[in-house]
Protein backbone atom coordinates (compact mmCIF):
# COMPACT_ATOMS: atom_id res chain seq x y z
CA UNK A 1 163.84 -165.08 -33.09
CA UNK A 2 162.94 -163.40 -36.57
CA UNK A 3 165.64 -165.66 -38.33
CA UNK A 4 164.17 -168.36 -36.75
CA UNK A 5 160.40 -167.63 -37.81
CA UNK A 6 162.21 -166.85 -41.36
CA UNK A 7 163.39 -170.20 -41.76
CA UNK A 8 160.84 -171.88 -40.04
CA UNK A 9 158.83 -170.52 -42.48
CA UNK A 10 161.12 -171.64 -45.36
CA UNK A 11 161.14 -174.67 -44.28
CA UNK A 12 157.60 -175.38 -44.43
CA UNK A 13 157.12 -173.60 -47.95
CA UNK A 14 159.91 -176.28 -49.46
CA UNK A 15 157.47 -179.04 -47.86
CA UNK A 16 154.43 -177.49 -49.84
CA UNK A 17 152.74 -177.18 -46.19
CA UNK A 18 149.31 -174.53 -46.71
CA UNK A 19 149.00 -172.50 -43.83
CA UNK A 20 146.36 -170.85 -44.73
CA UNK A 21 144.46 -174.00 -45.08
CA UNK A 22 145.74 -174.74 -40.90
CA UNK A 23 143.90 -171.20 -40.21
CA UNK A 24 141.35 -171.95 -42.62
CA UNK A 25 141.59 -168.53 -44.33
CA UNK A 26 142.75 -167.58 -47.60
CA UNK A 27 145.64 -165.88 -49.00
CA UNK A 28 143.78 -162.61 -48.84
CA UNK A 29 143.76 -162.69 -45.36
CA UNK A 30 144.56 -159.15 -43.49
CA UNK A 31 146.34 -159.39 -40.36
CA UNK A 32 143.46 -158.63 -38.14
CA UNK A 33 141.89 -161.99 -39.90
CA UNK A 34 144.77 -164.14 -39.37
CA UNK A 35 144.55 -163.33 -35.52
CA UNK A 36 140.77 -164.32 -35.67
CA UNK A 37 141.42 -167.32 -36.95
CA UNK A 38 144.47 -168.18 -34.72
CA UNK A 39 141.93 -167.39 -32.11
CA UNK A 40 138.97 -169.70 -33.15
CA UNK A 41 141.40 -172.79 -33.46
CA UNK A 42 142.87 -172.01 -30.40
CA UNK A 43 139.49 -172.58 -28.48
CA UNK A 44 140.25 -175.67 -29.47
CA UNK A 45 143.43 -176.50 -29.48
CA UNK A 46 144.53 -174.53 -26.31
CA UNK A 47 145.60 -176.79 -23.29
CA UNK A 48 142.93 -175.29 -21.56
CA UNK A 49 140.59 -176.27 -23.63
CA UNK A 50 141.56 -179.75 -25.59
CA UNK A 51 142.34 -181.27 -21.92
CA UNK A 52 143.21 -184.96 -22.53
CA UNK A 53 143.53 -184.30 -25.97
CA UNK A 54 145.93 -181.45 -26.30
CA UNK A 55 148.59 -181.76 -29.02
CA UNK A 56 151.37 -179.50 -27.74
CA UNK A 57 152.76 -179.97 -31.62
CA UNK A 58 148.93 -178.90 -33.26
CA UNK A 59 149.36 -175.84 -31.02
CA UNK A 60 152.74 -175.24 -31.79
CA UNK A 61 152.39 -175.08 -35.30
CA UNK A 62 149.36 -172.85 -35.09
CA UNK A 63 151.26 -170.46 -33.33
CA UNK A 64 154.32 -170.62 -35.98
CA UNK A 65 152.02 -170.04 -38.58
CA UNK A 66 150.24 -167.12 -37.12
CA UNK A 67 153.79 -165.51 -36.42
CA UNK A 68 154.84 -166.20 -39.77
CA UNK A 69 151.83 -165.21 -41.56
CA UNK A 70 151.76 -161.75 -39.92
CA UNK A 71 156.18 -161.14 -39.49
CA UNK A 72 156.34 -159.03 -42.76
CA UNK A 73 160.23 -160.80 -43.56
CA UNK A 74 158.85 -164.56 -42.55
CA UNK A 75 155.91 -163.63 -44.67
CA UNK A 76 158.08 -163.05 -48.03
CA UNK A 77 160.11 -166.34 -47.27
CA UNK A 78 156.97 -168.43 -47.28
CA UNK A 79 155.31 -166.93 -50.36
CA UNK A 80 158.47 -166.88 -52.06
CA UNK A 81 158.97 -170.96 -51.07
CA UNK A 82 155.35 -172.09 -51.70
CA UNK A 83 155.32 -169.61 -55.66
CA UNK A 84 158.57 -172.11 -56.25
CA UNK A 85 156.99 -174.76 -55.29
CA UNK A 86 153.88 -174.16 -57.32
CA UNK A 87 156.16 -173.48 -60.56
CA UNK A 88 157.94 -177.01 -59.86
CA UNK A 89 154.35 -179.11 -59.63
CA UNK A 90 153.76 -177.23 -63.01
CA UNK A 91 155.99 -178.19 -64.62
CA UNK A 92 156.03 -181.60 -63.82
CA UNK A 93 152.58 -181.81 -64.68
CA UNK A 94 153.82 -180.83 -68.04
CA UNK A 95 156.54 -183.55 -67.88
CA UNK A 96 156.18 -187.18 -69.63
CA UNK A 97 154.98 -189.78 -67.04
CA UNK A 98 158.71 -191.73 -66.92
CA UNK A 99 160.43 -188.27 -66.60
CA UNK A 100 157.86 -187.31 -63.52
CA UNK A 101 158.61 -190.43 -61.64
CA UNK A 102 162.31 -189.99 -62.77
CA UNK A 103 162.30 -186.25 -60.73
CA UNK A 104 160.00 -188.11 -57.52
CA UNK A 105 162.24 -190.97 -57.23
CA UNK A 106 165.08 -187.96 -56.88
CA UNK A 107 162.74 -185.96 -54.56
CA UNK A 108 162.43 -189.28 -52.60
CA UNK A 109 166.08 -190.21 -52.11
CA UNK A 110 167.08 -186.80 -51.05
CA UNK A 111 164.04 -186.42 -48.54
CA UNK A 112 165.74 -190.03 -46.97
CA UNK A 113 169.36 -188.69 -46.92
CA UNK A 114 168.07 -185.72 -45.22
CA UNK A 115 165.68 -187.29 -42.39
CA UNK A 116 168.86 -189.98 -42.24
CA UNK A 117 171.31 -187.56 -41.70
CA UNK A 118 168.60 -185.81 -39.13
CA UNK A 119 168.47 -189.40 -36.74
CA UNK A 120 172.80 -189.77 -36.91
CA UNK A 121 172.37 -186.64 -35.93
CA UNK A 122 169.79 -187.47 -32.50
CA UNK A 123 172.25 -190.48 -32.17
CA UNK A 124 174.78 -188.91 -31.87
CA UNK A 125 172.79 -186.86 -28.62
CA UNK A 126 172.78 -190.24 -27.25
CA UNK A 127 169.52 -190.98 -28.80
CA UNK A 128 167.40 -188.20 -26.70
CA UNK A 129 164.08 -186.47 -28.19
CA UNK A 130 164.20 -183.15 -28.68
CA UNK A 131 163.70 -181.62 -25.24
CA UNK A 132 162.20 -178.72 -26.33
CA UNK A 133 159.44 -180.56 -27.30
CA UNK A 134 159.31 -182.66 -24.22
CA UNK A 135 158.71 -179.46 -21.48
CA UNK A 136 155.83 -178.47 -24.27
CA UNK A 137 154.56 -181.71 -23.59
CA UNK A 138 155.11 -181.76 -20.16
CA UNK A 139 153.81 -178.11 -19.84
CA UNK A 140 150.70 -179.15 -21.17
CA UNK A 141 150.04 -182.27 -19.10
CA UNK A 142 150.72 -180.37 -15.92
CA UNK A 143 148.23 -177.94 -17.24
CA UNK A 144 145.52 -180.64 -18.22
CA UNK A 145 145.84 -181.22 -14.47
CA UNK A 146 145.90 -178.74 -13.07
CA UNK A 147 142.59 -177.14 -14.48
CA UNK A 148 140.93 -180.74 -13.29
CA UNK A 149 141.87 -180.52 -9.71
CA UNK A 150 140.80 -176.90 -9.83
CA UNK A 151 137.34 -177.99 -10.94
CA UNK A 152 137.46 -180.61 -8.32
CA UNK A 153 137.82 -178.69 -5.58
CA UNK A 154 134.92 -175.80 -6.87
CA UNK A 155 132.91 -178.91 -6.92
CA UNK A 156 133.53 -179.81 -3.77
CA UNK A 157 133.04 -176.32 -2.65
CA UNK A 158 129.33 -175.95 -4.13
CA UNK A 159 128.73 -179.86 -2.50
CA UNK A 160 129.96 -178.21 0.97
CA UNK A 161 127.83 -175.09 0.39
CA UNK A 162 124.54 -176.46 -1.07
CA UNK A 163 124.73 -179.20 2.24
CA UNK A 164 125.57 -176.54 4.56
CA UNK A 165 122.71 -174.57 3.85
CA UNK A 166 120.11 -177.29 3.39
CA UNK A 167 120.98 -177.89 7.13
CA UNK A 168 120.29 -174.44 8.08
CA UNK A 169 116.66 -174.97 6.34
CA UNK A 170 116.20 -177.43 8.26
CA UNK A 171 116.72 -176.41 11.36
CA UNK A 172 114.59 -173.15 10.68
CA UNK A 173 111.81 -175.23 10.03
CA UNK A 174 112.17 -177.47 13.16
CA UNK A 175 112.27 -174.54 15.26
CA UNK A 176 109.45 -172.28 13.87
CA UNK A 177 107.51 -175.76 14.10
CA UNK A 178 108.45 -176.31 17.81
CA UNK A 179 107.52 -172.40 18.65
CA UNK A 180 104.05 -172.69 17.20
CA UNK A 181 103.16 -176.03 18.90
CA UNK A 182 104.26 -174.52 22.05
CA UNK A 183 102.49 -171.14 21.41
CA UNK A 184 99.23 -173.22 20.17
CA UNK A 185 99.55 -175.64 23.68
CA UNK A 186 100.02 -172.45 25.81
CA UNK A 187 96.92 -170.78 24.14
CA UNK A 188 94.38 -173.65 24.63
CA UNK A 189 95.77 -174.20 28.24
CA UNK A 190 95.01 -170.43 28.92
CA UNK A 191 91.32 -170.46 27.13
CA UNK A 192 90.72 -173.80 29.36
CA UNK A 193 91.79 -172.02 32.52
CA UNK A 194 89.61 -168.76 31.32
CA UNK A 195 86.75 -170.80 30.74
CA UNK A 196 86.72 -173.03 34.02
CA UNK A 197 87.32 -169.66 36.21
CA UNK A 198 84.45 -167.66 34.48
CA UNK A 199 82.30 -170.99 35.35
CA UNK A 200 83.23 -171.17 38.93
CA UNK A 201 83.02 -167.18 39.47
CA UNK A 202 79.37 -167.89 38.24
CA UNK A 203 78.98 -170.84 40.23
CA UNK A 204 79.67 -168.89 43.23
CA UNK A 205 77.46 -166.18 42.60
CA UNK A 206 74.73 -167.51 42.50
CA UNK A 207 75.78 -169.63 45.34
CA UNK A 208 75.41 -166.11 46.93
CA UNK A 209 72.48 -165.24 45.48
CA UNK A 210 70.15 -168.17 46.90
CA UNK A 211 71.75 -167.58 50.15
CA UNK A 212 70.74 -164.21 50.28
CA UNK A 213 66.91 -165.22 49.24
CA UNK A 214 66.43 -167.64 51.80
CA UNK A 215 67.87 -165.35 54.46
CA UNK A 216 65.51 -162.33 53.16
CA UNK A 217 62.83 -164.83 53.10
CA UNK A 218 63.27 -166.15 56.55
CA UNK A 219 62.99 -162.73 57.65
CA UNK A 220 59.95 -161.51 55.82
CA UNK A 221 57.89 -164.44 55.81
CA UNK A 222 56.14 -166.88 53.24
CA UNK A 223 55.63 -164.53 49.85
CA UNK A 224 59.15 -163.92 49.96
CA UNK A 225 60.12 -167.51 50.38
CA UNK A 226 58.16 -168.53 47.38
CA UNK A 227 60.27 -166.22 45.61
CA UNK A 228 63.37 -167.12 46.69
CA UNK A 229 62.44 -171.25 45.79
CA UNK A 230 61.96 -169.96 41.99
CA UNK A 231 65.19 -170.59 39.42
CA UNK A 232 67.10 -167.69 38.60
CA UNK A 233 67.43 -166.83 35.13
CA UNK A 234 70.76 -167.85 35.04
CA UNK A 235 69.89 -171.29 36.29
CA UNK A 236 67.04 -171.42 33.55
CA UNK A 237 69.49 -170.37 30.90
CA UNK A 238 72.00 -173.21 31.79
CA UNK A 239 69.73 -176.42 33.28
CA UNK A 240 72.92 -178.49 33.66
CA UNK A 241 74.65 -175.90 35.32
CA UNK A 242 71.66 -175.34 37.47
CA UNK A 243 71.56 -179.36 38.08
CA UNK A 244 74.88 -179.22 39.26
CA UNK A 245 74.57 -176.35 41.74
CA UNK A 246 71.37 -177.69 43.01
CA UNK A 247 73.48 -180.85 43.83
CA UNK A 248 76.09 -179.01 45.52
CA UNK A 249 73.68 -177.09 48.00
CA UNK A 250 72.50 -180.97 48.98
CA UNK A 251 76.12 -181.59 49.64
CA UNK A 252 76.61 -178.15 51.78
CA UNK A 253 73.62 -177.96 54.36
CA UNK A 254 72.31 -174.21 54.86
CA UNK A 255 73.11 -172.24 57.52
CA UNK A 256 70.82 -172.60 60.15
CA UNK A 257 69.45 -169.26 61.66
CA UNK A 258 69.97 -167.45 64.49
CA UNK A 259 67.52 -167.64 67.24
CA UNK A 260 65.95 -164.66 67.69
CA UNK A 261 66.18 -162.16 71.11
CA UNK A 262 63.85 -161.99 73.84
CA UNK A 263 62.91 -158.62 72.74
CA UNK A 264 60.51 -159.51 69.87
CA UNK A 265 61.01 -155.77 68.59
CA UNK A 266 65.10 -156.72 67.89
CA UNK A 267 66.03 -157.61 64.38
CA UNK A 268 68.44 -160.49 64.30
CA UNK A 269 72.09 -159.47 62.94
CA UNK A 270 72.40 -159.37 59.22
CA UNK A 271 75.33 -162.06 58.64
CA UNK A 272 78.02 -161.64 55.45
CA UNK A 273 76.74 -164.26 52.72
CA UNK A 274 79.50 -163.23 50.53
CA UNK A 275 82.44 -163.80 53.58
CA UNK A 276 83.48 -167.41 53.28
CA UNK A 277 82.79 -167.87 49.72
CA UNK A 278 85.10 -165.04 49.06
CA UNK A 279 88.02 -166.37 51.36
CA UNK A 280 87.41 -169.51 49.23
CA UNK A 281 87.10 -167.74 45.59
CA UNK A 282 90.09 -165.90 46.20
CA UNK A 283 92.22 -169.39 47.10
CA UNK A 284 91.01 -171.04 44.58
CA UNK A 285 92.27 -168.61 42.16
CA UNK A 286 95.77 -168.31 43.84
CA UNK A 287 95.91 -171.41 43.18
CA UNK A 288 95.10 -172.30 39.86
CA UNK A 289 97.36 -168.41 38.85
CA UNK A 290 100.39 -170.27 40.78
CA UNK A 291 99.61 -173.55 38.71
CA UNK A 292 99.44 -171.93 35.44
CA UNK A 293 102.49 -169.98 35.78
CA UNK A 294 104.22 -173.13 37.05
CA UNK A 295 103.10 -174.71 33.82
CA UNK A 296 104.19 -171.93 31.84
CA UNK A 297 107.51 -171.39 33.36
CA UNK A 298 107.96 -175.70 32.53
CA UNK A 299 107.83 -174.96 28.94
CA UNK A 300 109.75 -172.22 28.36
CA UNK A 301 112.25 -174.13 30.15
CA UNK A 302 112.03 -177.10 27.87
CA UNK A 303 111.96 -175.10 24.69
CA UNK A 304 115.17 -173.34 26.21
CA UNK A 305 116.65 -176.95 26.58
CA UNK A 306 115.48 -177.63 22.99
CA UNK A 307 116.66 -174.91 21.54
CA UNK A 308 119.82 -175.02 22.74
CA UNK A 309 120.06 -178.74 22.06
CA UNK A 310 119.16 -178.03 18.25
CA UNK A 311 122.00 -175.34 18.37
CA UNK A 312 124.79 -177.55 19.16
């Protein structure tokens, strides 16, 4: 491998080829700066890098000249080759113009001989390219391609992922949304059903209440029934409410009383005002407790069902 570098590096001297000017560094260069510089062109030049537009022989030669220009031995063959070719430019700068072109039209012919005897040579390989130089080329084509389909597929990957996770987002928000309708419906339904038994509780009540009065004032005669025909303060404080139950004792005729004993000193029996109304009160609110919690237990199950559905 050294010999090789060695004449590699020969070779390229004789041609006048500066590889310090490939590294873009000077002949001062310590090895520490040569492997900088081999570094910087190679984020360039580098398969890995270049893609499309890797040149296997660019790279190559990079690498050559880095080896040679740090290999102590391959070093001394390329000075040595470029100082002799430096003398020979000299000097035929110092030459007469018809002797110059007399030593290039030599350099020429011996160049042609050489790359001549370099194709028999091929031909005689039945005509086949250097196959080192082919798997470099082919090395850095499957390369090339292979770093594309790996940045296809990450691609694809962050598509997947970003799509993925939009879809969770949007479920979340469809659910949350669903919960608080159904929590919002369920509230008002509950304040409604609050409301309307808190109005007939009163209702009944005073129901009572004006019972009562006109039984007390049947008993105890005409002062007290003058009392019991004025409003209640409740039915003062709500006139339409007051409207309404006045209505309602036109619909349901009083209870007529009970004649009295032959004994004039008997008291008639008290009757329970609050009896019926109470049976009724307390069927009325079974009722409307068994159709909220029929309601209720309707929802759930349909936000079960939607749930679920939204799951699968």
């Amino acid at each position: 491998m050294a010999s090789d570098l060695v004449a590699w590096a020969r070779d390229v001297a004789s041609k006048g080829d500066d590889l310090f000017t490939l590294l873009s560094i000077d002949a001062t260069a310590s090895e520490s700066d040569i492997r900088r510089a081999f570094r910087r062109k190679a984020l360039t030049a580098h398969p890995d890098k270049a893609g499309d537009a890797y040149d296997p022989a660019l790279y190559e030669r990079l690498e050559r000249a880095r080896d040679a220009l740090i290999d102590p031995e391959a070093r001394k063959a390329y000075d040595d080759g470029m100082r002799a070719v430096l003398q020979k430019r000299a000097q035929l700068d110092q030459m007469s113009a018809r002797r110059r072109r007399l030593v290039e039209d030599l350099e020429q012919r011996e160049e042609a001989a050489k790359r001549a005897k370099t194709e028999a040579g091929q031909a005689g390989r039945g005509g086949q390219p250097d196959p080192e130089r082919d798997a470099m080329l082919a090395r850095g084509r499957a390369k090339a391609e292979e770093r594309k389909r790996l940045m296809r597929e990450a691609e694809e990957r962050e598509r997947l992922a970003w799509e993925q996770q939009e879809a969770r987002e949007r479920q979340t928000a469809s659910s949350s949304a669903r919960v608080e309708t159904s929590a919002g419906e369920e509230g008002t339904v509950a304040d409604d059903y609050d409301s309307k038994i808190a109005e007939l509780e009163r209702r009944i009540e005073e129901k009572r209440q004006r019972k009562l009065k006109k039984m007390m004032a049947r008993r105890g005669g005409g002062g007290e029934e003058e009392d019991a025909k004025e409003p209640s303060p409740q039915a003062n404080s709500h006139p339409s409410t007051g409207t309404a139950e006045a209505d309602a004792c036109k619909q349901t005729p009083a209870a007529e009383p009970v004649p009295a004993p032959a004994s004039a000193s008997a008291e008639p029996p008290v009757q329970n005002p609050s009896g019926g109304g109470g049976n009724k009160f307390a069927a009325t609110m079974a009722r409307l407790k068994a159709a909220q919690a029929k309601r209720d237990e309707e929802k759930r199950r349909k936000a079960a069902e939607e749930e679920t559905k939204a799951a699968t």
